[in-house]
Protein backbone atom coordinates (compact mmCIF):
# COMPACT_ATOMS: atom_id res chain seq x y z
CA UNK A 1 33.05 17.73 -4.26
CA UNK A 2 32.07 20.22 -7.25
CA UNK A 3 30.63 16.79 -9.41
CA UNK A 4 28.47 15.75 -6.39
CA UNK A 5 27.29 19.38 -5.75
CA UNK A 6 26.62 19.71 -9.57
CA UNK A 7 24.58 16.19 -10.11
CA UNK A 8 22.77 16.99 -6.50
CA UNK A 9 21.42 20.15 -8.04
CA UNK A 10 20.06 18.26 -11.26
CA UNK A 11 18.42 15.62 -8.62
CA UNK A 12 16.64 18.86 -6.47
CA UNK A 13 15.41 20.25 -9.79
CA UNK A 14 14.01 16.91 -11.18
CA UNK A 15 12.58 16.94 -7.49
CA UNK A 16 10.77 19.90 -8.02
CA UNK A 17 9.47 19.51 -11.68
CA UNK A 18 8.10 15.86 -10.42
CA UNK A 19 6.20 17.51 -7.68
CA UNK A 20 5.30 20.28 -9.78
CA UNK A 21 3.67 17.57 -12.32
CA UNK A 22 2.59 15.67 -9.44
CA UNK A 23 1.08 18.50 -8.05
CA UNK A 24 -1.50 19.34 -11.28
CA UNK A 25 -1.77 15.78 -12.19
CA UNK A 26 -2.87 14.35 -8.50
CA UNK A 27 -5.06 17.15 -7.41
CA UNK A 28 -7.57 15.55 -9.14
CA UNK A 29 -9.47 13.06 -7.09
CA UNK A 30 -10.08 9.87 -7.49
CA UNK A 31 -7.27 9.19 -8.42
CA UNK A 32 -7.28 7.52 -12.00
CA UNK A 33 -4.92 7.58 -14.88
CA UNK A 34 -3.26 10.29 -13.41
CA UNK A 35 -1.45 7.95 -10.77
CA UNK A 36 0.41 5.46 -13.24
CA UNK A 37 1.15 8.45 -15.36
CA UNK A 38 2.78 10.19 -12.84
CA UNK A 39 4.10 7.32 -11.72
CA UNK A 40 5.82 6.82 -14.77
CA UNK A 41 7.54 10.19 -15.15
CA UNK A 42 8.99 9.35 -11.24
CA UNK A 43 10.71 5.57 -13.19
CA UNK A 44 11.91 7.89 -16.39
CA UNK A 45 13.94 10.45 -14.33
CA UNK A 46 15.06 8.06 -11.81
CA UNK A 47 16.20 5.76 -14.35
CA UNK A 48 17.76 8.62 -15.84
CA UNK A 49 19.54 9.69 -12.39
CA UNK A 50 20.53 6.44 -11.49
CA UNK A 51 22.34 5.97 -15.16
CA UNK A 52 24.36 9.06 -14.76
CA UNK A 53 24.54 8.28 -11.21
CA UNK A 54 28.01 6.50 -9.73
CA UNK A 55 26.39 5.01 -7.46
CA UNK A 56 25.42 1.22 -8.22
CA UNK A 57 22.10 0.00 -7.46
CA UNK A 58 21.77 -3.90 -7.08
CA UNK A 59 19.70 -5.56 -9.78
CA UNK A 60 17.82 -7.45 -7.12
CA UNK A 61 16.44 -4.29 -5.56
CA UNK A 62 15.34 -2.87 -9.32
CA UNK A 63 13.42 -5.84 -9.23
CA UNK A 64 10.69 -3.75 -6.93
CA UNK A 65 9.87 -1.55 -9.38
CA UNK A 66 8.15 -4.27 -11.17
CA UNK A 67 5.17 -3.79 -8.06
CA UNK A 68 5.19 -0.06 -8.20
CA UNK A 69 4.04 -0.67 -12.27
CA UNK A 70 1.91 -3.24 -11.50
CA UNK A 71 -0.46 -1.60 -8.58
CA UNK A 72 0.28 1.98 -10.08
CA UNK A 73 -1.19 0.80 -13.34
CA UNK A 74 -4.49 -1.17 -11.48
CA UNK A 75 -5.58 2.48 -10.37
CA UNK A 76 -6.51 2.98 -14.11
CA UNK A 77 -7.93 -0.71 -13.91
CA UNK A 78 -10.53 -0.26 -10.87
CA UNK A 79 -12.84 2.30 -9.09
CA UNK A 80 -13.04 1.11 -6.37
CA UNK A 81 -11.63 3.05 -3.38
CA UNK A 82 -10.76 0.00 -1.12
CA UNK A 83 -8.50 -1.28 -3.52
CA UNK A 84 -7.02 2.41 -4.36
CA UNK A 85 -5.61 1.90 -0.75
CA UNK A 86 -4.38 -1.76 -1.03
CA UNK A 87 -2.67 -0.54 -3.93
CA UNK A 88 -1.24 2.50 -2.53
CA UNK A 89 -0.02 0.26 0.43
CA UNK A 90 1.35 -2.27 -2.00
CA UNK A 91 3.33 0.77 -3.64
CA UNK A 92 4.10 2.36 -0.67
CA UNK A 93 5.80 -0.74 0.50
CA UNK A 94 7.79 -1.39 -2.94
CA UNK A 95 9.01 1.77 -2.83
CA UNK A 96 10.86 1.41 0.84
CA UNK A 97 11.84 -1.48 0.02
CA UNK A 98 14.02 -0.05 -2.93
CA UNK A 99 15.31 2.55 -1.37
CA UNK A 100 16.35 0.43 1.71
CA UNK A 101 17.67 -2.23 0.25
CA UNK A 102 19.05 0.08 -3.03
CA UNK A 103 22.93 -0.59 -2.65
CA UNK A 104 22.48 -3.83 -0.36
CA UNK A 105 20.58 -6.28 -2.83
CA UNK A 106 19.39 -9.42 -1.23
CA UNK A 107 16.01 -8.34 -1.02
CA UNK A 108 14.78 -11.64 -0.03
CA UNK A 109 17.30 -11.67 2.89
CA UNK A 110 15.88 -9.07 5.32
CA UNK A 111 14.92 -8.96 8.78
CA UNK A 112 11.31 -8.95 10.07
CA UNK A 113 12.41 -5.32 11.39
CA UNK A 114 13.33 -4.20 7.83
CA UNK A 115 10.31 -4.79 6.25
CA UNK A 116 8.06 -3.37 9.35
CA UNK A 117 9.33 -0.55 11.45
CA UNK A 118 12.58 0.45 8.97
CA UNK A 119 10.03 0.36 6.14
CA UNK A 120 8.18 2.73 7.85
CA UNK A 121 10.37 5.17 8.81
CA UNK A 122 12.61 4.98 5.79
CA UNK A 123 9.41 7.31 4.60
CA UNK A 124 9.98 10.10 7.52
CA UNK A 125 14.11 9.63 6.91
CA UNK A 126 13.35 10.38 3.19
CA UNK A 127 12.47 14.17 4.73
CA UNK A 128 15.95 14.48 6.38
CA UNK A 129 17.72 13.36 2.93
CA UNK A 130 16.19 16.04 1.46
CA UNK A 131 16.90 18.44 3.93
CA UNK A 132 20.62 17.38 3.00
CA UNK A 133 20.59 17.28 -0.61
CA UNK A 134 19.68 20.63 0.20
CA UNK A 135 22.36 21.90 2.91
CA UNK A 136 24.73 19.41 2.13
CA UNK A 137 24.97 17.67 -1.16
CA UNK A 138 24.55 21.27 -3.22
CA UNK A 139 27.44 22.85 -1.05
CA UNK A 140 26.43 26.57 -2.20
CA UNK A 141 28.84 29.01 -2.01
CA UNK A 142 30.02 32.00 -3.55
CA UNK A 143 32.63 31.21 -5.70
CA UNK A 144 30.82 27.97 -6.70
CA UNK A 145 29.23 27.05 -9.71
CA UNK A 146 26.08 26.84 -8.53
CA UNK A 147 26.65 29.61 -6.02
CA UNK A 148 27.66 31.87 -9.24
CA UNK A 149 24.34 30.52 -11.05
CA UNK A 150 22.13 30.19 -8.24
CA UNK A 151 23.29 34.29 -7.31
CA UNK A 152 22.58 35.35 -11.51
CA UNK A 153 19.30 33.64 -11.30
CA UNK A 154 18.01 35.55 -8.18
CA UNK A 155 19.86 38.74 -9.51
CA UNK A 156 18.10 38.26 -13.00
CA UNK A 157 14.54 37.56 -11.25
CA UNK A 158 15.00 40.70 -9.41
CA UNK A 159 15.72 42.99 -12.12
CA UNK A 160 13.74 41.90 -14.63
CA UNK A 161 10.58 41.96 -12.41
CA UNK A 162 10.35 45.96 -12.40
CA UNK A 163 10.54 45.35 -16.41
CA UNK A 164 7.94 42.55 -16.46
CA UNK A 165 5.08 44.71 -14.03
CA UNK A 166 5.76 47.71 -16.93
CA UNK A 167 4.86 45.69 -20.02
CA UNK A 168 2.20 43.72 -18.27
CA UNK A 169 0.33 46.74 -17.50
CA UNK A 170 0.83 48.44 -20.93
CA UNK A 171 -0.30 45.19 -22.44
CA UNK A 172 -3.17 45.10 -20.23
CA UNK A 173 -4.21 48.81 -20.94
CA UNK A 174 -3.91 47.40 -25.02
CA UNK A 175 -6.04 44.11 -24.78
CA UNK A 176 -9.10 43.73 -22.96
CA UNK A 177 -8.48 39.70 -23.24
CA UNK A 178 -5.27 39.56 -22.04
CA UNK A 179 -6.33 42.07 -18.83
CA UNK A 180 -8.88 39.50 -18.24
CA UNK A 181 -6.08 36.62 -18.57
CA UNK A 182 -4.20 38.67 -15.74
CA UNK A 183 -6.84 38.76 -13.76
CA UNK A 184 -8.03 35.53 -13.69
CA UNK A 185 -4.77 34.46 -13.24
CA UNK A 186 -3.96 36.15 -9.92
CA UNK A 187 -7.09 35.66 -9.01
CA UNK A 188 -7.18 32.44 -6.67
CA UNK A 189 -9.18 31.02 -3.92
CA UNK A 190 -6.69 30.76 -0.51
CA UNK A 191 -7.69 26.89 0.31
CA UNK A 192 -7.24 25.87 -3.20
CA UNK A 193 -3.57 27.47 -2.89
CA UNK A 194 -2.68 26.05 0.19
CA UNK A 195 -3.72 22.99 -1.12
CA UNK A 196 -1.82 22.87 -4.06
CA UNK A 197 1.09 24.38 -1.66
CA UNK A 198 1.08 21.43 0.93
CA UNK A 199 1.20 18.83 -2.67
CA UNK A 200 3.87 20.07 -3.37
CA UNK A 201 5.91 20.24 -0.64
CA UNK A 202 4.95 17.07 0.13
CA UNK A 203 5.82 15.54 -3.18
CA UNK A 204 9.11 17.44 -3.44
CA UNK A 205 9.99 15.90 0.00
CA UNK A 206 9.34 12.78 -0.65
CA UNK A 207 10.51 12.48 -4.22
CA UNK A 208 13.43 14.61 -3.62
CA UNK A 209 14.89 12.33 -0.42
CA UNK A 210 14.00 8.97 -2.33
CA UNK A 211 16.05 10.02 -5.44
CA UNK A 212 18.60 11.27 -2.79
CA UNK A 213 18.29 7.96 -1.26
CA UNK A 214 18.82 5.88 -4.99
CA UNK A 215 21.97 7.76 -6.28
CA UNK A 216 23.35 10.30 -3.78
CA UNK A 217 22.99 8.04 -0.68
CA UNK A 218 26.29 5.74 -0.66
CA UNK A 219 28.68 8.85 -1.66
CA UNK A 220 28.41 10.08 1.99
CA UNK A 221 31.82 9.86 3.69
CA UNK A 222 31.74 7.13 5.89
CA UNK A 223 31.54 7.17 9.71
CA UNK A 224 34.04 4.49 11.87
CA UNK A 225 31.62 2.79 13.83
CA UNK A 226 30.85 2.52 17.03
CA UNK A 227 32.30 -0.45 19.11
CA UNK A 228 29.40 -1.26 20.85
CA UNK A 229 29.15 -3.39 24.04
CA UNK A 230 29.08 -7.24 23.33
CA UNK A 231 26.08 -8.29 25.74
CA UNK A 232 24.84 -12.11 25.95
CA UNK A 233 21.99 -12.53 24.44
CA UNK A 234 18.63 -13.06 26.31
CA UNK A 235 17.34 -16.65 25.78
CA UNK A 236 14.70 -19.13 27.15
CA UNK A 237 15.81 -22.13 28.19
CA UNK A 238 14.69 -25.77 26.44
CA UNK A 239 12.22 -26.52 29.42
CA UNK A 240 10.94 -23.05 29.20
CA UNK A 241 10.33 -23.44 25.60
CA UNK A 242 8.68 -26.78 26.35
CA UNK A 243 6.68 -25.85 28.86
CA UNK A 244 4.94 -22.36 26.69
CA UNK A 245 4.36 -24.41 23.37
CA UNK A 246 3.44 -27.48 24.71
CA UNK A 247 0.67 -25.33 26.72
CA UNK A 248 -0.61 -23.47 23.61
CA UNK A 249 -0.20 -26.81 21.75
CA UNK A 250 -2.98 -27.88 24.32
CA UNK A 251 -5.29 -24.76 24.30
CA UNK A 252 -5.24 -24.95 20.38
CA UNK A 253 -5.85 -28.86 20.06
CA UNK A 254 -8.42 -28.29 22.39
CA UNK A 255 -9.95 -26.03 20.21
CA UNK A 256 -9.51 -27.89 17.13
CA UNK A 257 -11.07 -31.10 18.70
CA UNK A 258 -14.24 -29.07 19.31
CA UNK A 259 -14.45 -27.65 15.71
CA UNK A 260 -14.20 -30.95 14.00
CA UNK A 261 -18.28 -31.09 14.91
CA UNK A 262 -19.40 -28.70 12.82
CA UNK A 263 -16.82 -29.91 10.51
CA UNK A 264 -18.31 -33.62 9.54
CA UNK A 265 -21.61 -33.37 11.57
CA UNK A 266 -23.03 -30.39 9.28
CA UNK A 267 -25.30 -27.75 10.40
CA UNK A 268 -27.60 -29.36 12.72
CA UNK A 269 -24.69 -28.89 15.24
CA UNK A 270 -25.21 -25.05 14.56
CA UNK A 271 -28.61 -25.73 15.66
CA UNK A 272 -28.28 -27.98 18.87
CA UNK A 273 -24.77 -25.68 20.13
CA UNK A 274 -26.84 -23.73 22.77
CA UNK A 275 -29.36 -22.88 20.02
CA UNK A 276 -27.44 -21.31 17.71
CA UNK A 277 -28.48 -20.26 14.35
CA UNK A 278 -26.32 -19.48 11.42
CA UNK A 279 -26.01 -15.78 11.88
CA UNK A 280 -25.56 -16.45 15.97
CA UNK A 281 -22.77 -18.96 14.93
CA UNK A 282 -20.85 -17.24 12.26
CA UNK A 283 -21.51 -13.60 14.20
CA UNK A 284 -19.53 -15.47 17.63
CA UNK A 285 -16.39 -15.83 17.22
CA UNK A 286 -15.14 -14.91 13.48
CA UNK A 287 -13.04 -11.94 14.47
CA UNK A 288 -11.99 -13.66 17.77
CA UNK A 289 -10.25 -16.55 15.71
CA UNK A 290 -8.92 -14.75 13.10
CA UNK A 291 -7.01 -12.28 15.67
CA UNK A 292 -6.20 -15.54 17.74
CA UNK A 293 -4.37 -16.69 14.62
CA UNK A 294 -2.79 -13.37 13.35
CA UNK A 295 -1.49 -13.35 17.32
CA UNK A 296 0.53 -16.58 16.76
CA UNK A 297 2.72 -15.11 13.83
CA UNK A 298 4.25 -12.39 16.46
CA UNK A 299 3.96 -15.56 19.51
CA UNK A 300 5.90 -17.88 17.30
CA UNK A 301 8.79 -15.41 15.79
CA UNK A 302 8.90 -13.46 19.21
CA UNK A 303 9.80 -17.22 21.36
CA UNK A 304 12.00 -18.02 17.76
CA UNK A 305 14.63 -15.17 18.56
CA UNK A 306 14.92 -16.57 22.39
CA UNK A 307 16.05 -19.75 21.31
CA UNK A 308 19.73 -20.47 22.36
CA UNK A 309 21.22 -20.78 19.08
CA UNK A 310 23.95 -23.06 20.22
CA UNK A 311 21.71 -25.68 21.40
CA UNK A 312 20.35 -28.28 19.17
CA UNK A 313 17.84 -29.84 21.25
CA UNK A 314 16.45 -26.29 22.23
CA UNK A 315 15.90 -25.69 18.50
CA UNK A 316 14.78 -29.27 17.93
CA UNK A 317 12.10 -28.97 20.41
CA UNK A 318 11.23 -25.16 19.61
CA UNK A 319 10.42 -26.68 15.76
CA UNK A 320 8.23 -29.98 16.51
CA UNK A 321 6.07 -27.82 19.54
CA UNK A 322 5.44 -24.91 16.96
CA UNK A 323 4.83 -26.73 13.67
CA UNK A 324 2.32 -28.63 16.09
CA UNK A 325 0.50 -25.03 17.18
CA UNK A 326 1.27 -23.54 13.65
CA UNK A 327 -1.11 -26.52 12.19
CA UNK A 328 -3.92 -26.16 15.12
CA UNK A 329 -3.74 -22.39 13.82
CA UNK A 330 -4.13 -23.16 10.50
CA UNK A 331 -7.68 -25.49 11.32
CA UNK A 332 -8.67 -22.38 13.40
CA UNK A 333 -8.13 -20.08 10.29
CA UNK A 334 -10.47 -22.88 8.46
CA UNK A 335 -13.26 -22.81 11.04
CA UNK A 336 -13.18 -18.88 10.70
CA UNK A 337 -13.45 -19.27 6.95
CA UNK A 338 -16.21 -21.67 7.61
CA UNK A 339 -18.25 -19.25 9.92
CA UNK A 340 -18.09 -16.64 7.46
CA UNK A 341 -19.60 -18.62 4.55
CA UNK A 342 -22.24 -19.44 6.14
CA UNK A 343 -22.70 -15.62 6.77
CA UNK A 344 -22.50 -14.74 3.62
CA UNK A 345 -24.49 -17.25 2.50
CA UNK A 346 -27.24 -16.21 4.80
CA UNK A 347 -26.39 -12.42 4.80
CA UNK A 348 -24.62 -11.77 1.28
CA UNK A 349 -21.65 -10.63 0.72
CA UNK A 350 -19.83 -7.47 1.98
CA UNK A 351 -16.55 -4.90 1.26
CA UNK A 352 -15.41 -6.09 5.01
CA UNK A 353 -16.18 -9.90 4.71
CA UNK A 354 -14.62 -10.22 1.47
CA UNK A 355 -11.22 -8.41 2.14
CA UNK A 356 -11.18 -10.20 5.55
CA UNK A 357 -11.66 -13.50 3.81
CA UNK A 358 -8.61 -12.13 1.44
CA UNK A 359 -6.83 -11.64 4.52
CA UNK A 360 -7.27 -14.88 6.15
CA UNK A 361 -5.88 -16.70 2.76
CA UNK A 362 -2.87 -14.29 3.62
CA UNK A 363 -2.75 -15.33 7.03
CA UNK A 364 -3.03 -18.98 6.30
CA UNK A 365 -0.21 -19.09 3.32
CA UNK A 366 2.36 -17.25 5.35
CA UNK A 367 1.73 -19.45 7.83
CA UNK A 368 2.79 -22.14 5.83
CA UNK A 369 5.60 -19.86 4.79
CA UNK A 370 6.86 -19.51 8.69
CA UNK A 371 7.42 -23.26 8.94
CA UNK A 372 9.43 -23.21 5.93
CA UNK A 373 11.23 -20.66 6.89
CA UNK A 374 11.72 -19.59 10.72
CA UNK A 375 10.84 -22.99 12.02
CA UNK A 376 13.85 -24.68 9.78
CA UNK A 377 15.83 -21.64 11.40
CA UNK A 378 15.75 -19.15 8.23
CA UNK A 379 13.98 -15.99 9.59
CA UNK A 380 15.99 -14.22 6.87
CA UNK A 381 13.79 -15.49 4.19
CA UNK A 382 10.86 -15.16 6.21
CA UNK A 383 9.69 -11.16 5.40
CA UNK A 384 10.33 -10.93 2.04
CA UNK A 385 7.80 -14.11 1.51
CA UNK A 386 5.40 -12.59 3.55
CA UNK A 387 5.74 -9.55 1.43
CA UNK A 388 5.37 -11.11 -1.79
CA UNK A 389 2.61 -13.16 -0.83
CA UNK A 390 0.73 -9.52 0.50
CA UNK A 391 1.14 -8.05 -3.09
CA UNK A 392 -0.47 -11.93 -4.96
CA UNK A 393 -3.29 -11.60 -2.56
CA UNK A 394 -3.97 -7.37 -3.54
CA UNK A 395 -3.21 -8.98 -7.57
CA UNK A 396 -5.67 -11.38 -7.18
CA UNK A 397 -8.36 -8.50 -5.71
CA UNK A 398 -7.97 -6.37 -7.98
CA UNK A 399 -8.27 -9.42 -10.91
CA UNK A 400 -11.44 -10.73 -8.86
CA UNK A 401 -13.01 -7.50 -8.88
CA UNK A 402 -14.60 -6.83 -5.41
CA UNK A 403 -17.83 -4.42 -5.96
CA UNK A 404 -18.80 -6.73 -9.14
CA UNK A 405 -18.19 -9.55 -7.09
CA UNK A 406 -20.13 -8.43 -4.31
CA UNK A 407 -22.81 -6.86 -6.59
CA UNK A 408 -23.33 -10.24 -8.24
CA UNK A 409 -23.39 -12.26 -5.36
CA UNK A 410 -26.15 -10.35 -3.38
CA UNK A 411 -28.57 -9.78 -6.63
CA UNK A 412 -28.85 -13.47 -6.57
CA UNK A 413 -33.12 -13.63 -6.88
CA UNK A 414 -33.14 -16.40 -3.88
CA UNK A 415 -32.20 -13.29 -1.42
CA UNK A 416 -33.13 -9.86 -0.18
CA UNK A 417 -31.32 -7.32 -2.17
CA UNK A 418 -29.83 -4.06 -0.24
CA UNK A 419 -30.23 -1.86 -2.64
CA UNK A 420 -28.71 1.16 -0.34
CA UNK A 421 -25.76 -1.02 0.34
CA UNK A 422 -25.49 -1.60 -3.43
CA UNK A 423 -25.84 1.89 -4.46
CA UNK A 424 -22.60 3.11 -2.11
CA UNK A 425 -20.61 0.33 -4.37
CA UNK A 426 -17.79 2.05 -6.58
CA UNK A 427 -18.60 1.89 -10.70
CA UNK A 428 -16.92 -1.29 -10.81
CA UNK A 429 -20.34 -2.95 -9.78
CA UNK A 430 -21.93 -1.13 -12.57
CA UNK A 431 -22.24 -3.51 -15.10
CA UNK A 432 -23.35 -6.11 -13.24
CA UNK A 433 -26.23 -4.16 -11.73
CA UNK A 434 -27.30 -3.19 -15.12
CA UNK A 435 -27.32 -6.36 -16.35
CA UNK A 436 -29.36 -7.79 -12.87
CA UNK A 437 -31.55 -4.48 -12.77
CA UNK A 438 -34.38 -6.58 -14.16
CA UNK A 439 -34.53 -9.35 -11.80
CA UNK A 440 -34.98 -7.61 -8.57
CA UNK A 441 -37.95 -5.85 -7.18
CA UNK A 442 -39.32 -2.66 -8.49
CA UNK A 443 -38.38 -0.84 -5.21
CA UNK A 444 -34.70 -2.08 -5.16
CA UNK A 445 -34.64 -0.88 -9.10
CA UNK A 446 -35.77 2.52 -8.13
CA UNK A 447 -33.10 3.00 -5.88
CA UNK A 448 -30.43 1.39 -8.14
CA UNK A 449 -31.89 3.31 -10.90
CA UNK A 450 -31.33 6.59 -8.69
CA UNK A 451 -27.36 5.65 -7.85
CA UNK A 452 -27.22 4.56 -12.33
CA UNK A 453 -28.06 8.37 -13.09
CA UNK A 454 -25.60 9.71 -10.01
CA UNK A 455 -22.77 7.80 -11.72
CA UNK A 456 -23.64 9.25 -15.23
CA UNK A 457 -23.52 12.36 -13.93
CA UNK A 458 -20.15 11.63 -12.21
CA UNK A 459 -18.77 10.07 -15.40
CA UNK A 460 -19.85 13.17 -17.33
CA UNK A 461 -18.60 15.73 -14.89
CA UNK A 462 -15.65 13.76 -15.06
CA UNK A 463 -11.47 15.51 -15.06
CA UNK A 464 -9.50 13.39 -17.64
CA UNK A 465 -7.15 12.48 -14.80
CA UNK A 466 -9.80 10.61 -13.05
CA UNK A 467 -10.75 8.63 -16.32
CA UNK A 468 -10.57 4.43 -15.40
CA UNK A 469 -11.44 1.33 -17.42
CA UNK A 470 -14.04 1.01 -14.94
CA UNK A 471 -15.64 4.40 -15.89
CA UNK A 472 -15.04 4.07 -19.61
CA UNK A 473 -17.05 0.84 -19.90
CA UNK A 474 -19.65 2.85 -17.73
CA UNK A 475 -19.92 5.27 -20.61
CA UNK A 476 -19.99 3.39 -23.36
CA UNK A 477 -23.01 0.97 -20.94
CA UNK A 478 -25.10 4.24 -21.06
CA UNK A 479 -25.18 4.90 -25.00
C-alpha cells in the first residue's frame, strides 16, 4: 500500500527528529526540565500522527497520557533522585499501557498478565515494530515514491559532498574563525560520541516502535488464527481449597492474636518480650511481615484462578476463607507500620523507611482492592486498580516531599542529628536545613554548611536542562 508506505516514512522521520531532540535535550543529567519538555514534543507529534492516522485509538486508552504529564512534569517539581525513578516507573508503565491497550480500550478491564509481564515486554516488542516500520511498512523499492526520493537523496548527498569539502577548505583558507569553527567541530571526544550514538538509537527505537505501535499497528493484514487445543482447565477442588486457607487462616490469626499485646498493652511489652528494646523490636521482624503480606497478593490470586468456576460452593468457600486471611494480612501490615514508628521515632527518619512505609499504604489499599474485586470474582478489574492506586501513592510522594520531610524530621533538637546522612539528601531538603541550620550543634553545622556551598556550586555550574523548582528556590535561598 503506497498511503501506508508514504505515512510510515513521515512516522520513521518524526522517529528520528524526536530522538535527535531527545538526544541533546536528555544528555544532560539530572534530568530536569528537559524531561517534560521532551516529553511534550513526543504528545505533539503523536497527536499529530494519530490525527492523520486511520487508525482509531480508544478514548479510554488516551486517558494514560494524563500520567505521562503528570510524573513527566514532577521531574521539574523535585530533585530528588528516588523519586526521578518512581516517576520514570510511573511513566514507563503509562506508556505500555497505551500502546497495549491503544485499539482495545477497556483499560480498566485487563488481566493481571497485561499489566505485569505484557507490560514489560511490550517495551522489547516496541524494537521489532521498528525493525518493521523499517522493512515492512516503508516497502522501498525502485519505482516507488520513496524508493525514487530515498535514491535522489543519497545520489544528491554523494555529489554534492566533493562540492561541499572544496568550499569548506577555501573558506577555511579565507577566515581564521570559521577554520577554527571546523575544527572544533570535527573535533570530538570518542566516549562522548558513542554516547550520544547509543541515545539515539535507543530513543529512535523506542519512539519509533511506540508510534508504530499507536497508528501503524492495526493496518497489519490479519493472520487466521490458530485453533488451538481445548484442554480442561486445572482446578483445586472445594476441600482442597478448604483445607490451604483455612490453614493460613490459622497461621495468620495466630499471629494477629499475639500482636494485639503490643497493640493495647503499650511499650512495656517491648520491654518484657525477651528483653526487647525499641530498636531490637522494630529491627525483628519489619521486613519479614511486610514480605509475608506482599506474598499473600500472588497466594490469594494464584489459588483464585484454580477455583472451578462452575461450582458455587467452591467459590463461596474460596471468598469467606480469603477475606478471613486478607484481613489477618491487613493487621500484620499494621503491626509492621507500628514497628517502624517506633524506629523512626527512636532512629529518625530515612529514604528506605519512608518509601517502604509508602509501600506498605500501597500494599494495604490494594488489599482492600482484591476483596472488592477478585474475591467477588472480578479479577478483570483487579490490575488496573492496583495500577492506579501505584501512581496516587508516587502523587502523594512527590506532594509530601521526601528529603524535606526527612530533613525536618531528624533536625528535631530532642535527637542526634546525622549530619553526613543529611548532607547526601537531594536539594529538596535545602530549605529546610537552612532554616534548622541554627538549632543544631556547631559540628553538625559545619558539615551541613560544607554540603550548602557543594550545592551552590552545583546550582551555579548548572546546564539549563537540569534547572528544577527545587534548584531555583535554592538560588534565590542563597542571595
Amino acid at each position: 500500500m503506497e498511503n501506508r508506505s508514504g505515512f510510515a516514512f513521515v512516522v520513521l522521520v518524526v522517529s528520528l527528529v524526536l530522538a535527535l531532540i531527545g538526544d541533546v535535550l536528555l544528555r544532560s543529567t539530572p534530568w530536569g526540565i528537559n524531561f517534560p519538555i521532551w516529553t511534550a514534543l513526543l504528545g505533539i507529534c503523536a497527536a499529530g500522527l494519530i490525527r492523520k492516522s486511520p487508525v482509531s485509538i480508544s478514548r479510554a486508552a488516551l486517558w494514560m497520557s494524563l500520567p505521562i504529564v503528570l510524573f513527566s512534569l514532577c521531574f521539574f517539581w523535585r530533585d530528588s533522585d528516588e523519586l526521578k525513578i518512581a516517576n520514570g516507573t510511573a511513566i514507563f508503565a503509562a506508556l505500555g499501557v497505551l500502546a497495549l491497550r491503544a485499539q482495545k480500550g477497556k483499560i480498566h478491564i485487563a488481566g493481571i498478565v497485561n499489566y505485569t509481564v505484557e507490560l514489560i515486554a511490550i517495551w522489547f516488542l516496541f524494537t521489532a515494530d521498528f525493525a518493521k516500520l523499517v522493512t515492512k511498512d516503508l516497502n522501498i523499492k525502485g519505482d516507488s515514491t520513496i524508493g525514487i526520493r530515498a535514491t535522489g537523496f543519497v545520489r544528491g548527498l554523494i555529489i554534492a559532498m566533493p562540492l561541499l569539502l572544496l568550499f569548506g577548505a577555501l573558506f577555511a583558507y579565507g577566515d581564521e574563525q570559521f577554520a577554527k569553527w571546523i575544527t572544533n567541530a570535527f573535533t570530538f571526544n570518542f566516549a562522548d560520541v558513542l554516547l550520544d550514538v547509543v541515545l539515539f538509537a535507543v530513543l529512535a527505537l523506542f519512539v519509533g516502535g511506540f508510534l508504530r505501535r499507536l497508528v501503524l499497528n492495526s493496518q497489519e493484514p490479519t493472520v487466521p488464527p490458530v485453533q488451538a487445543d481445548v484442554r480442561k482447565p486445572i482446578t483445586l477442588g472445594t476441600i482442597e481449597l478448604a483445607t490451604i486457607f483455612f490453614s493460613l487462616d490459622i497461621l495468620f490469626a495466630a499471629f494477629v492474636a499475639i500482636q494485639f499485646r503490643y497493640f493495647f498493652w503499650g511499650t512495656a511489652q517491648v520491654h518484657v518480650a525477651q528483653g526487647l528494646t525499641y530498636a531490637e523490636y522494630a529491627r525483628s521482624g519489619f521486613f519479614e511481615l511486610t514480605v509475608a503480606s506482599a506474598l499473600t497478593l500472588p497466594v490469594v490470586l494464584g489459588f483464585h484462578a484454580l477455583v472451578p468456576q462452575a461450582s458455587a460452593k467452591a467459590k463461596h468457600v474460596f471468598s469467606a476463607l480469603s477475606s478471613i486471611l486478607i484481613a489477618c494480612d491487613l493487621i500484620v501490615l499494621l503491626s509492621a507500620v507500628q514497628r517502624m514508628r517506633l524506629y523512626i521515632g527512636a532512629f529518625g527518619l530515612s529514604e528506605l523507611r519512608l518509601f517502604t512505609t509508602a509501600f506498605i499504604i500501597w500494599l494495604a489499599v490494594i488489599l482492600v482492592w482484591l476483596c472488592w474485586t477478585v474475591i467477588r470474582h472480578r479479577r478483570e478489574r483487579f490490575a488496573f486498580g492496583a495500577l492506579v492506586a501505584g501512581y496516587a501513592i508516587i502523587l502523594g510522594l512527590n506532594y509530601a516531599n521526601p528529603d524535606a520531610l526527612i530533613a525536618k524530621t531528624n533536625l528535631d533538637p530532642s535527637k542526634h542529628v546525622d549530619a553526613q546522612y543529611l548532607s547526601g539528601l537531594s536539594l529538596d531538603a535545602a530549605p529546610v536545613i537552612v532554616a534548622n541550620l541554627s538549632q543544631i550543634p556547631p559540628k553538625e553545622q559545619a558539615v551541613l554548611k560544607k554540603q550548602l556551598t557543594k550545592w551552590s556550586a552545583e546550582v551555579n555550574g548548572d546546564d539549563w536542562r537540569s534547572l528544577n523548582l527545587s534548584r531555583i528556590r535554592f538560588a534565590r535561598l542563597k542571595k
